[in-house]
N, C-alpha and C. Protein backbone atom coordinates (compact mmCIF):
# COMPACT_ATOMS: atom_id res chain seq x y z
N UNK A 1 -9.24 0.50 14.53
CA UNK A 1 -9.72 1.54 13.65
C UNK A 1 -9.02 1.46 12.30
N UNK A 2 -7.78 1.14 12.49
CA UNK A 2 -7.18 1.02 10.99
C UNK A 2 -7.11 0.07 10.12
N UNK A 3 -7.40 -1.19 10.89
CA UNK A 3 -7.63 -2.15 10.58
C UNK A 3 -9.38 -1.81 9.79
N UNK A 4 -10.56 -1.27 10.39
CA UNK A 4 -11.39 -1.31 9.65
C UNK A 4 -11.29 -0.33 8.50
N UNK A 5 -10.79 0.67 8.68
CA UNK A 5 -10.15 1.25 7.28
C UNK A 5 -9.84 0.44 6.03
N UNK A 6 -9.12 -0.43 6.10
CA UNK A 6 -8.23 -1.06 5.70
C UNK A 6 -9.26 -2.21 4.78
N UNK A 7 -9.90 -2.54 5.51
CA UNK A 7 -10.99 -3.60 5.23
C UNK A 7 -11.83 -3.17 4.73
N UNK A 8 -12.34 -1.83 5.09
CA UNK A 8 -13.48 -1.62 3.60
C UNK A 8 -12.72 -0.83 2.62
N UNK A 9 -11.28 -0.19 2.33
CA UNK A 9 -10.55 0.05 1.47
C UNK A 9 -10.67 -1.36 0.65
N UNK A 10 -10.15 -2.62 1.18
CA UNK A 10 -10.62 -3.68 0.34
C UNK A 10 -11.42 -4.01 0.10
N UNK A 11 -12.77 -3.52 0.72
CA UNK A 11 -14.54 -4.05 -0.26
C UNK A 11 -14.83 -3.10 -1.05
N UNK A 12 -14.35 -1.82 -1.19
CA UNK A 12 -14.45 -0.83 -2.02
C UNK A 12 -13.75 -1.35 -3.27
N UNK A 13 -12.43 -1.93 -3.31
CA UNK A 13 -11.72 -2.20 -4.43
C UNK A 13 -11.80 -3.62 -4.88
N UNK A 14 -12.67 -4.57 -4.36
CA UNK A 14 -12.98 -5.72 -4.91
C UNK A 14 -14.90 -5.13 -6.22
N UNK A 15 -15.06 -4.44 -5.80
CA UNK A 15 -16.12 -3.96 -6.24
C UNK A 15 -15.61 -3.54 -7.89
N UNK A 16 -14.60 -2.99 -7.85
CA UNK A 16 -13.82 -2.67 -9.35
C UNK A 16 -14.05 -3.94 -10.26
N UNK A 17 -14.36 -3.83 -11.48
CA UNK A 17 -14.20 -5.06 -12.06
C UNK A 17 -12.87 -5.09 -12.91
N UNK A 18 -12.54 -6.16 -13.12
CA UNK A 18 -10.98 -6.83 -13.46
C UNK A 18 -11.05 -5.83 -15.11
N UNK A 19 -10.11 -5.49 -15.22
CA UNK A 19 -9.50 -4.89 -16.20
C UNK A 19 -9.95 -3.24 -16.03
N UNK A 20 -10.42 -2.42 -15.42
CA UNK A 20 -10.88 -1.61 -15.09
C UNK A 20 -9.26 -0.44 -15.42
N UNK A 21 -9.58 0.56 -15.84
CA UNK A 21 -8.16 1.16 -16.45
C UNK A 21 -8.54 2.64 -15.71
N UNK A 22 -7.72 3.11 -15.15
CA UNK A 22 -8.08 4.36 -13.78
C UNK A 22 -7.64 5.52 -14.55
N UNK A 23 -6.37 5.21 -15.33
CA UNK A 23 -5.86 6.63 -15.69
C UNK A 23 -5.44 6.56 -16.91
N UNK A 24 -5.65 7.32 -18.06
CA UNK A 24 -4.85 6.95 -19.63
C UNK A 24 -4.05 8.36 -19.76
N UNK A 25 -3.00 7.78 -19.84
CA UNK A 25 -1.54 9.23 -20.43
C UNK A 25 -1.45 8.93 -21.90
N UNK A 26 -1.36 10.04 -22.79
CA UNK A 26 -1.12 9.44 -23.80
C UNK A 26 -0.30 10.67 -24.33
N UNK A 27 1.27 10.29 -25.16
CA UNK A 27 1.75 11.40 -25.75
C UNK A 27 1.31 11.54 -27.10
N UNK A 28 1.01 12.73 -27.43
CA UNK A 28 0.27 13.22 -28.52
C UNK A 28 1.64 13.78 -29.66
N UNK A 29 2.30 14.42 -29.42
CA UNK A 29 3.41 14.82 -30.03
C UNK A 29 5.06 14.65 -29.10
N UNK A 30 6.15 15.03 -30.21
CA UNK A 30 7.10 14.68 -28.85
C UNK A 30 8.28 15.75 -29.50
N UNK A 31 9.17 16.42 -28.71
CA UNK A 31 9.82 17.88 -29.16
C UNK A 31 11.32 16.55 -28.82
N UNK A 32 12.24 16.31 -30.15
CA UNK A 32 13.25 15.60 -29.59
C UNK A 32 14.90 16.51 -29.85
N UNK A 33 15.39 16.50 -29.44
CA UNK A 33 16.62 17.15 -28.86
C UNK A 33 17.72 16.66 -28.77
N UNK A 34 19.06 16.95 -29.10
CA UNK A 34 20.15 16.29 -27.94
C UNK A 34 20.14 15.03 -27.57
N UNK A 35 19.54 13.94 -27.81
CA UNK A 35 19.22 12.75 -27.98
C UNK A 35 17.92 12.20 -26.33
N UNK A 36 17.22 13.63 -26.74
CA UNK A 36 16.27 14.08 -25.31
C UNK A 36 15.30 13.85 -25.92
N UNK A 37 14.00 13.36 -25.28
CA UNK A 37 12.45 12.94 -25.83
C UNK A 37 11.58 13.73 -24.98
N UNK A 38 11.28 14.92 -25.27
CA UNK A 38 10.15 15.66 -24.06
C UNK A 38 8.78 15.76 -25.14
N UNK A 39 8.04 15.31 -23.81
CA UNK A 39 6.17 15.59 -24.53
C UNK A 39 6.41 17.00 -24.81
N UNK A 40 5.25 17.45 -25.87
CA UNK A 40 5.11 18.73 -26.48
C UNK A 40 3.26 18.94 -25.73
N UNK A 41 2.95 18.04 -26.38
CA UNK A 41 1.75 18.03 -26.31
C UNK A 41 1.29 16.16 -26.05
N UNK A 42 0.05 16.06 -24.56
CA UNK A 42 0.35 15.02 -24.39
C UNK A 42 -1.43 14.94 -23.49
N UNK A 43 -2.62 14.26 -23.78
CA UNK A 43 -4.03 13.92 -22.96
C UNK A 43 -3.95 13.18 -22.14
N UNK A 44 -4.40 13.09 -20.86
CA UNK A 44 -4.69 12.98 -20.07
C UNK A 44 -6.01 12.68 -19.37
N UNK A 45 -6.53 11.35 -19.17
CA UNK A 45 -7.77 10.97 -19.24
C UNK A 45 -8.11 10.34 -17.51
N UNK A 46 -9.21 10.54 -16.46
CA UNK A 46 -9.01 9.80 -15.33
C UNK A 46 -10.62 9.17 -15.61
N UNK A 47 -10.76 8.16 -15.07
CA UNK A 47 -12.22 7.11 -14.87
C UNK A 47 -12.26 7.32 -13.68
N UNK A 48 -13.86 6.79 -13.11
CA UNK A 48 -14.21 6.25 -12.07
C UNK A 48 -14.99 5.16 -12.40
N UNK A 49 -15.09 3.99 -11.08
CA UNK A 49 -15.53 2.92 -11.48
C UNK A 49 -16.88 3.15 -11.37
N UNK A 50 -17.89 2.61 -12.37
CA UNK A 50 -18.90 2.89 -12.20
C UNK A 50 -20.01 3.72 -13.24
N UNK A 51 -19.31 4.27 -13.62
CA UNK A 51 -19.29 5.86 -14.55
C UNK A 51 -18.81 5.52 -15.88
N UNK A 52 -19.88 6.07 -16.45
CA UNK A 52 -19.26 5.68 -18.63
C UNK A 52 -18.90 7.00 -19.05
N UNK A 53 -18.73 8.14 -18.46
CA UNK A 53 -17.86 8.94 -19.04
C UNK A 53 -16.55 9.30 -18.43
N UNK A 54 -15.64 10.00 -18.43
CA UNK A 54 -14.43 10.23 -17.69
C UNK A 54 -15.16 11.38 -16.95
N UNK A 55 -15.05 11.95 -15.63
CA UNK A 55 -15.01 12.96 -15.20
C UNK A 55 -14.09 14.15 -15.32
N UNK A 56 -12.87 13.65 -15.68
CA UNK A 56 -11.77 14.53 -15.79
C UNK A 56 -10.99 14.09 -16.90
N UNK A 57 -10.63 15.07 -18.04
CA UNK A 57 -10.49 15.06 -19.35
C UNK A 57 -9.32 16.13 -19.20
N UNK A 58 -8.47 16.32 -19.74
CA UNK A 58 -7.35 16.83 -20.00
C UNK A 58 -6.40 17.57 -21.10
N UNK A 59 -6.06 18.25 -21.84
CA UNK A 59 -4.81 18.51 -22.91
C UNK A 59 -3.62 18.99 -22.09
N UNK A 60 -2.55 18.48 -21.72
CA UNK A 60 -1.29 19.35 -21.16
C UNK A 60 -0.59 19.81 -22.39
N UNK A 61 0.00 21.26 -22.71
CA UNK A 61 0.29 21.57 -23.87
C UNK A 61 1.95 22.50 -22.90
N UNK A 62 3.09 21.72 -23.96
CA UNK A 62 3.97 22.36 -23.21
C UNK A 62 4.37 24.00 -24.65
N UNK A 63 4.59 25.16 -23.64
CA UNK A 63 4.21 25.89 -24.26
C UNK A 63 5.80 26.56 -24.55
N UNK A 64 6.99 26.34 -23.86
CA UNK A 64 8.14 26.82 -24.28
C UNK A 64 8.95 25.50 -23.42
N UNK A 65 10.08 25.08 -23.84
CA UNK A 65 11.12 24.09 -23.10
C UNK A 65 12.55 25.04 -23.29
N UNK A 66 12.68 25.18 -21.74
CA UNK A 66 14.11 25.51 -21.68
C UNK A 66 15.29 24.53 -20.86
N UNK A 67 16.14 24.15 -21.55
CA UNK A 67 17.00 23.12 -20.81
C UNK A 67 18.24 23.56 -20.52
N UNK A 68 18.82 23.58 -19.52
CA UNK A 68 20.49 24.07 -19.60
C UNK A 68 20.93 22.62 -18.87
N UNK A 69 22.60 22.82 -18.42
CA UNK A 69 23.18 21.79 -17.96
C UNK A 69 22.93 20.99 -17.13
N UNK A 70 22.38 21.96 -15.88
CA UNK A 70 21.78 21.00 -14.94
C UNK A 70 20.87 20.08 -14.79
N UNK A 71 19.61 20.43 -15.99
CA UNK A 71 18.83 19.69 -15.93
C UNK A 71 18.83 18.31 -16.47
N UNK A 72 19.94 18.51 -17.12
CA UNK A 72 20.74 17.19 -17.99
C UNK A 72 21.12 16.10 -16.67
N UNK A 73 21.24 16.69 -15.56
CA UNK A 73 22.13 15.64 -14.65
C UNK A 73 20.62 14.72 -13.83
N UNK A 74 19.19 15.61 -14.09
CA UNK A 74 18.38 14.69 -13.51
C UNK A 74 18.08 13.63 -14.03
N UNK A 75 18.21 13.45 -15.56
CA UNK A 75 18.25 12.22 -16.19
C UNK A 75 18.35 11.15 -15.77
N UNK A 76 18.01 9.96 -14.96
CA UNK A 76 18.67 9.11 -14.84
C UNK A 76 19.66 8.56 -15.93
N UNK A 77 20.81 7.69 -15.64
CA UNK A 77 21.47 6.86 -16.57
C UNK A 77 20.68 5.52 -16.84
N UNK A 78 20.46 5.16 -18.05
CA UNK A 78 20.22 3.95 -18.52
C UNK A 78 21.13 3.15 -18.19
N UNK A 79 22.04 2.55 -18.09
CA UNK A 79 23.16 2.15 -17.83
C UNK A 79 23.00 1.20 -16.23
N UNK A 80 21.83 1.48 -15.24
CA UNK A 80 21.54 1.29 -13.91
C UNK A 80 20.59 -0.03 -13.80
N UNK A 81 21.21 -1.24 -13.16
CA UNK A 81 19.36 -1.15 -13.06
C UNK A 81 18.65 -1.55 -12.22
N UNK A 82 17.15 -1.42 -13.06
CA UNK A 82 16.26 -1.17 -12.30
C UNK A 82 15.16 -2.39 -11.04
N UNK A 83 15.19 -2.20 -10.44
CA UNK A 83 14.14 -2.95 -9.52
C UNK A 83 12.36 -2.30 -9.93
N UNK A 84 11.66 -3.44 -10.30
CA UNK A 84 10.48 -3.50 -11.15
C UNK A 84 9.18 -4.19 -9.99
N UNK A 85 8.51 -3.03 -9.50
CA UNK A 85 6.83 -3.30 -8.86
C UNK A 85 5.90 -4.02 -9.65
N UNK A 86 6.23 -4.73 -10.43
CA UNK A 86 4.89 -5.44 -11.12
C UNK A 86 3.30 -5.69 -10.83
N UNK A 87 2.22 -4.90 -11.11
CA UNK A 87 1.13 -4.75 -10.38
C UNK A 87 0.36 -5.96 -11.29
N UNK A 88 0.88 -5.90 -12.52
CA UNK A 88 -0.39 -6.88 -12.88
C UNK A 88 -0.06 -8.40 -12.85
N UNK A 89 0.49 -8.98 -11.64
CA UNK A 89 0.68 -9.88 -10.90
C UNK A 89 -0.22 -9.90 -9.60
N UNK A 90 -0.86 -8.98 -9.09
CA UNK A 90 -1.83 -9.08 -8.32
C UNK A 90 -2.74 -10.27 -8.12
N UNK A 91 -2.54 -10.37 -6.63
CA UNK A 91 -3.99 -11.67 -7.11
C UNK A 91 -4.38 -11.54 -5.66
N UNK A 92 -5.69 -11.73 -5.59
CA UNK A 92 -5.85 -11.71 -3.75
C UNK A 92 -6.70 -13.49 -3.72
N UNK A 93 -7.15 -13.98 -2.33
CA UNK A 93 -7.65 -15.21 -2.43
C UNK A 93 -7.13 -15.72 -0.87
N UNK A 94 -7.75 -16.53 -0.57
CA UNK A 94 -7.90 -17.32 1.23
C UNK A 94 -7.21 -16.29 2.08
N UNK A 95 -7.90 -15.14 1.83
CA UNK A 95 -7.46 -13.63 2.88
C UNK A 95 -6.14 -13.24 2.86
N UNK A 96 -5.45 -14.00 1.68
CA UNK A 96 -4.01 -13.51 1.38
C UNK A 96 -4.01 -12.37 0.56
N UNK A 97 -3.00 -11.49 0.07
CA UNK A 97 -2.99 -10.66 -0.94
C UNK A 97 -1.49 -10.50 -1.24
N UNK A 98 -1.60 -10.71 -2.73
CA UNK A 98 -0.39 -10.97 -3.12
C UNK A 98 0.19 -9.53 -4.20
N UNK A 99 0.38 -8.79 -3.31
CA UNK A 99 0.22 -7.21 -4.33
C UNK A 99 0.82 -6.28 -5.60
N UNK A 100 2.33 -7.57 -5.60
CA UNK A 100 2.88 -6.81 -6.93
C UNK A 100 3.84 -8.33 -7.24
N UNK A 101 4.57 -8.49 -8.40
CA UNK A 101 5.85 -9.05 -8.92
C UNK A 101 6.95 -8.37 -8.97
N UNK A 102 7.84 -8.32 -7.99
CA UNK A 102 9.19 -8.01 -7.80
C UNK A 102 10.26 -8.30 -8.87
N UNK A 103 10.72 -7.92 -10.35
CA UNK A 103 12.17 -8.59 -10.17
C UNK A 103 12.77 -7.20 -10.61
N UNK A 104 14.35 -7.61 -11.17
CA UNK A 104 15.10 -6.02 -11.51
C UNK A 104 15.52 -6.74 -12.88
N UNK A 105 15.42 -5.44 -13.46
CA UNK A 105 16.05 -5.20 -14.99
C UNK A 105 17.04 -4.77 -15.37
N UNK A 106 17.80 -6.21 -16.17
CA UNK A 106 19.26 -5.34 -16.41
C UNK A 106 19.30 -3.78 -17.44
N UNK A 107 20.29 -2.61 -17.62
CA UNK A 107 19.98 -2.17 -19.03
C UNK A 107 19.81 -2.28 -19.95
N UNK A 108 18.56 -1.95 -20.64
CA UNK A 108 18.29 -2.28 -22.33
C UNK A 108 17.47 -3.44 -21.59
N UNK A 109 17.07 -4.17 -20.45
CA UNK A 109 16.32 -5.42 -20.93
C UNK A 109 14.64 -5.21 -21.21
N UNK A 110 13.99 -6.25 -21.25
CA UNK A 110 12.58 -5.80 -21.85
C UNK A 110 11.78 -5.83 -20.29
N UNK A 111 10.48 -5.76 -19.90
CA UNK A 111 9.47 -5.88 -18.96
C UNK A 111 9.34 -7.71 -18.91
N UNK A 112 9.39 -8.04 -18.14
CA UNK A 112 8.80 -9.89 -18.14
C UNK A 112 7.37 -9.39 -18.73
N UNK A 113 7.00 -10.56 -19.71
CA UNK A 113 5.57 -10.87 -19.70
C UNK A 113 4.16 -10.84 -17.95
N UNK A 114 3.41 -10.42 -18.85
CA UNK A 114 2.24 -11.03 -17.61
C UNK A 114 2.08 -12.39 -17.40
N UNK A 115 2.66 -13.31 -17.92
CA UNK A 115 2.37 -14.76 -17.74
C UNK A 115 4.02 -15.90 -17.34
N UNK A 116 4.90 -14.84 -17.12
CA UNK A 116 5.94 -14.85 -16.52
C UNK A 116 6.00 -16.19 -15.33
N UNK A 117 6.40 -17.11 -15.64
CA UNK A 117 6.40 -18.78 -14.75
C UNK A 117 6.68 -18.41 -13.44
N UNK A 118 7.63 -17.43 -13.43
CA UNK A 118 8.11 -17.93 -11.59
C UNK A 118 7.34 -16.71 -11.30
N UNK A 119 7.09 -15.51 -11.94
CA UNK A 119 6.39 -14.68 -10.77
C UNK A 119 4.58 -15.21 -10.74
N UNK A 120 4.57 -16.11 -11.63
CA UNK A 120 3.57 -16.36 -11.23
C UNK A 120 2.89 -17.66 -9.91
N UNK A 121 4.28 -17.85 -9.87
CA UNK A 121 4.57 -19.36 -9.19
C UNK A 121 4.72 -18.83 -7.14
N UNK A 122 5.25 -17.48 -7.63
CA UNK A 122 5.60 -17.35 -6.07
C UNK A 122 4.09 -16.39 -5.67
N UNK A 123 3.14 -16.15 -6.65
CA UNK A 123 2.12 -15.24 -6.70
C UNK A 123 0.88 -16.87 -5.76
N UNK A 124 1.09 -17.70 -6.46
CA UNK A 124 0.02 -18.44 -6.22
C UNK A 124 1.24 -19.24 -4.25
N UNK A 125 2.48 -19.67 -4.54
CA UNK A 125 2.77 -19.60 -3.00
C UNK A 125 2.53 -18.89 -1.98
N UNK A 126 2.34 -17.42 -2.33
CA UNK A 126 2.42 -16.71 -0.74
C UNK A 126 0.64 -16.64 -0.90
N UNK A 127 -0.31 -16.76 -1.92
CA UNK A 127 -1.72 -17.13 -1.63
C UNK A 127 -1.90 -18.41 -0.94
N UNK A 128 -0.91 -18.87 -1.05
CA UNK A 128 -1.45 -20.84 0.12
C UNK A 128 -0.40 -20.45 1.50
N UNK A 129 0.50 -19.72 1.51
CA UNK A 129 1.63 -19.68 2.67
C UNK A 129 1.87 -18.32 3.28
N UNK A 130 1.39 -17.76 2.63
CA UNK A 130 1.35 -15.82 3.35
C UNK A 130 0.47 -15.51 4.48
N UNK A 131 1.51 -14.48 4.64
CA UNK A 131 0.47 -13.98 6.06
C UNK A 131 -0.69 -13.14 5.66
N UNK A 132 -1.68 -13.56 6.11
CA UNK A 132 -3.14 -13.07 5.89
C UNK A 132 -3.34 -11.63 6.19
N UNK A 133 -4.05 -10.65 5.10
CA UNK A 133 -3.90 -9.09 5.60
C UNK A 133 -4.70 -8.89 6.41
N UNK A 134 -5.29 -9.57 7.71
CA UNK A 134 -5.55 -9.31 8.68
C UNK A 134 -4.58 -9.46 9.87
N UNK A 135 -3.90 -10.04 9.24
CA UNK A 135 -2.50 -10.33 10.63
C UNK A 135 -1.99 -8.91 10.45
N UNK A 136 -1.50 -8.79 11.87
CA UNK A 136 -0.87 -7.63 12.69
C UNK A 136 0.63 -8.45 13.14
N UNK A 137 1.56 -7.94 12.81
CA UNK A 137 2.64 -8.45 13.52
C UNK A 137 3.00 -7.85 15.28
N UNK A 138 2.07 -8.87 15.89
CA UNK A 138 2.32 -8.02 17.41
C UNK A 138 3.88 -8.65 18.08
N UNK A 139 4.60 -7.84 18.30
CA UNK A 139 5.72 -8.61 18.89
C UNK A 139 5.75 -8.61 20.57
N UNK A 140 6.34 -9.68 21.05
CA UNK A 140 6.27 -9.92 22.82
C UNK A 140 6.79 -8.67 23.19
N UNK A 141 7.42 -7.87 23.29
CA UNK A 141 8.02 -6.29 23.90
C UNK A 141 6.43 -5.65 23.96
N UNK A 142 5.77 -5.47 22.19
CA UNK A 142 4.49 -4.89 22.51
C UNK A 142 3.81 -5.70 23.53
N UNK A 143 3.32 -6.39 23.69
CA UNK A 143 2.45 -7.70 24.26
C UNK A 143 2.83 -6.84 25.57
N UNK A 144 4.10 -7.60 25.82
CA UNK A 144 4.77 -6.91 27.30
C UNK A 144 4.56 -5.72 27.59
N UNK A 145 4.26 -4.57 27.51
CA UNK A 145 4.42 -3.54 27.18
C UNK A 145 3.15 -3.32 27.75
N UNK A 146 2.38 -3.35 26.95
CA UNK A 146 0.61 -3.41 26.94
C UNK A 146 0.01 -3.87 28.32
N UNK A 147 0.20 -5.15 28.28
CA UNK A 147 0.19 -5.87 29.99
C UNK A 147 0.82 -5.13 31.17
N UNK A 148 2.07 -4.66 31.05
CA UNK A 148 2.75 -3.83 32.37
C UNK A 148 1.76 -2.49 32.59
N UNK A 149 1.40 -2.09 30.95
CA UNK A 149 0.59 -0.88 31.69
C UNK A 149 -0.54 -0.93 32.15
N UNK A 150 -1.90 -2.08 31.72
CA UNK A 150 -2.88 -2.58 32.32
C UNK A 150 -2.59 -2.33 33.71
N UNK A 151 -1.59 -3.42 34.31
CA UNK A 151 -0.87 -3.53 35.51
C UNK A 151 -1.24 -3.05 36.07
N UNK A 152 -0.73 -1.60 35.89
CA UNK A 152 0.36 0.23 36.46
C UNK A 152 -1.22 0.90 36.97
N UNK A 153 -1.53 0.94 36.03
CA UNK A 153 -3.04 1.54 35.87
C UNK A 153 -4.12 1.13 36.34
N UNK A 154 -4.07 -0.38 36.31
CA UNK A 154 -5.37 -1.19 37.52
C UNK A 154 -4.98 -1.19 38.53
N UNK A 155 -3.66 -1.29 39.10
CA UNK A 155 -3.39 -1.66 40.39
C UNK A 155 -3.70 -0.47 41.66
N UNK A 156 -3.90 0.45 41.77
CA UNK A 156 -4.70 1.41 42.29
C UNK A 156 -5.92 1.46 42.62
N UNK A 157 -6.74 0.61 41.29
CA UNK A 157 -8.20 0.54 41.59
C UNK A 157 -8.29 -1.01 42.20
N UNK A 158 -7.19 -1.82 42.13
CA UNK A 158 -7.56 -2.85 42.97
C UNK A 158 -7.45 -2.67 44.39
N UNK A 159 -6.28 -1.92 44.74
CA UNK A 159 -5.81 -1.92 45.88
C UNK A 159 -7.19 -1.11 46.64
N UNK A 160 -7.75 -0.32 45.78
CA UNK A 160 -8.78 0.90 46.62
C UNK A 160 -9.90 -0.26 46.95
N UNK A 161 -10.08 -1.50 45.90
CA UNK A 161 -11.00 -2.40 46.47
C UNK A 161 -11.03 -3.15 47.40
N UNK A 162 -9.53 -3.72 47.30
CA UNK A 162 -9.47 -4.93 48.86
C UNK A 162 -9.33 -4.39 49.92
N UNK A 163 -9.31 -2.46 50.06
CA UNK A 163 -9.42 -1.56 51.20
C UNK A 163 -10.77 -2.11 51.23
N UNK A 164 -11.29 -1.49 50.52
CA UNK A 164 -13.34 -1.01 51.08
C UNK A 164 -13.61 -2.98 51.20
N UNK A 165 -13.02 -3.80 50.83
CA UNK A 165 -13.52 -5.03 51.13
C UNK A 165 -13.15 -5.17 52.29
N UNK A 166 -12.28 -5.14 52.91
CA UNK A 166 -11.27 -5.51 54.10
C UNK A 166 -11.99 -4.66 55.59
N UNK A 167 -12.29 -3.55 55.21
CA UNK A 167 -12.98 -2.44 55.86
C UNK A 167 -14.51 -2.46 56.36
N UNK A 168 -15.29 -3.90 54.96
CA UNK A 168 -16.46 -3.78 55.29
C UNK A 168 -16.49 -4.95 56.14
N UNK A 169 -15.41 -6.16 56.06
CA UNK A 169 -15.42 -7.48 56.58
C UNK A 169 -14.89 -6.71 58.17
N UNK A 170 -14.27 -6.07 58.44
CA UNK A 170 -14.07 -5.62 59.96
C UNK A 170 -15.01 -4.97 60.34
N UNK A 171 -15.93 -4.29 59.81
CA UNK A 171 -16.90 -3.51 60.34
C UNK A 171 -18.07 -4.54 61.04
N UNK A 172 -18.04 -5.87 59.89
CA UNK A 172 -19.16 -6.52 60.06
C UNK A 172 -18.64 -7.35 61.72
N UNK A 173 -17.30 -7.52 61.65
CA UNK A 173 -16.74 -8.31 62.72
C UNK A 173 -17.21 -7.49 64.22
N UNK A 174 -16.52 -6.48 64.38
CA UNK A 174 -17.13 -5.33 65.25
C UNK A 174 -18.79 -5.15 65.57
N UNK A 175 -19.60 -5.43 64.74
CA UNK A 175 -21.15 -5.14 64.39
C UNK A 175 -21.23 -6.44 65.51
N UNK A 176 -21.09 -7.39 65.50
CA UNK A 176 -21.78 -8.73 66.03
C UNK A 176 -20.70 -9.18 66.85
């Protein structure tokens, strides 16, 4: 069942055409502070594929900002860094799917390019050497597992059979 989920989740989204843009944020103004950058005012745009207008159109308008100390500590530090999901490294092909570019960023460094050599290098390897998103990783415990209870659960209805077999071969013996 989840598996067919799964599979027309992917014929639904091969149907998208390539460059297809789902959501546009855009800051419109910006209230700066304390060496703090908060949207003031900022649109908000969503698509569907298919459709030449947006269905859902947006203004978020921030209407008072109050900040005290604490909220200072959710900040992350720049100073950290970061591990980077790269989506537009995507590539699917011979039932592989290769779904993001992994690397991390020191502080202050820039985004890799989209045309980035090695993530593109290990993008086109796990399309010739990856496990196919139809594979299930079944492990022998499950396997095992599965089989013992077949077992557990048939062995009752076998045993009730080689009775009524055993029962009809003596009856017939007795008969003649």
């Amino acid at each position: 069942m989840a598996k067919n989920l799964y599979l027309g989740s992917l014929r639904d989204r091969k149907q998208i055409r390539a460059g297809f843009v789902d959501t546009i944020y855009e800051c419109k103004d910006w209230y700066r502070t304390n060496g703090l950058a908060i949207p003031l005012r900022s649109e908000f745009t969503r698509f569907l594929s298919g459709y030449q207008f947006p269905p859902m159109r947006a203004t978020l308008i921030a209407e008072s900002i109050h900040v005290t100390p604490e909220d200072l500590l959710l900040i992350p530090d720049s100073g950290t860094t970061r591990v980077v999901q790269d989506y537009r490294y995507k590539r699917t092909g011979n039932g592989r799917i290769f779904r993001y570019g992994e690397y991390t960023l020191n502080p202050g460094e820039a985004w890799k390019g989209s045309d980035e050599p090695t993530l593109l290098q290990k993008a086109e390897h796990h399309l010739r050497h990856g496990k196919k998103y139809s594979y299930y990783d079944y492990s022998f415990r499950l396997i095992s597992a599965w089989a013992l209870g077949v077992v557990v659960l048939a062995s009752p209805l076998v045993l009730a059979w080689l009775r009524r077999k055993n029962k009809r071969h003596m009856n017939s013996r007795t008969v003649a």
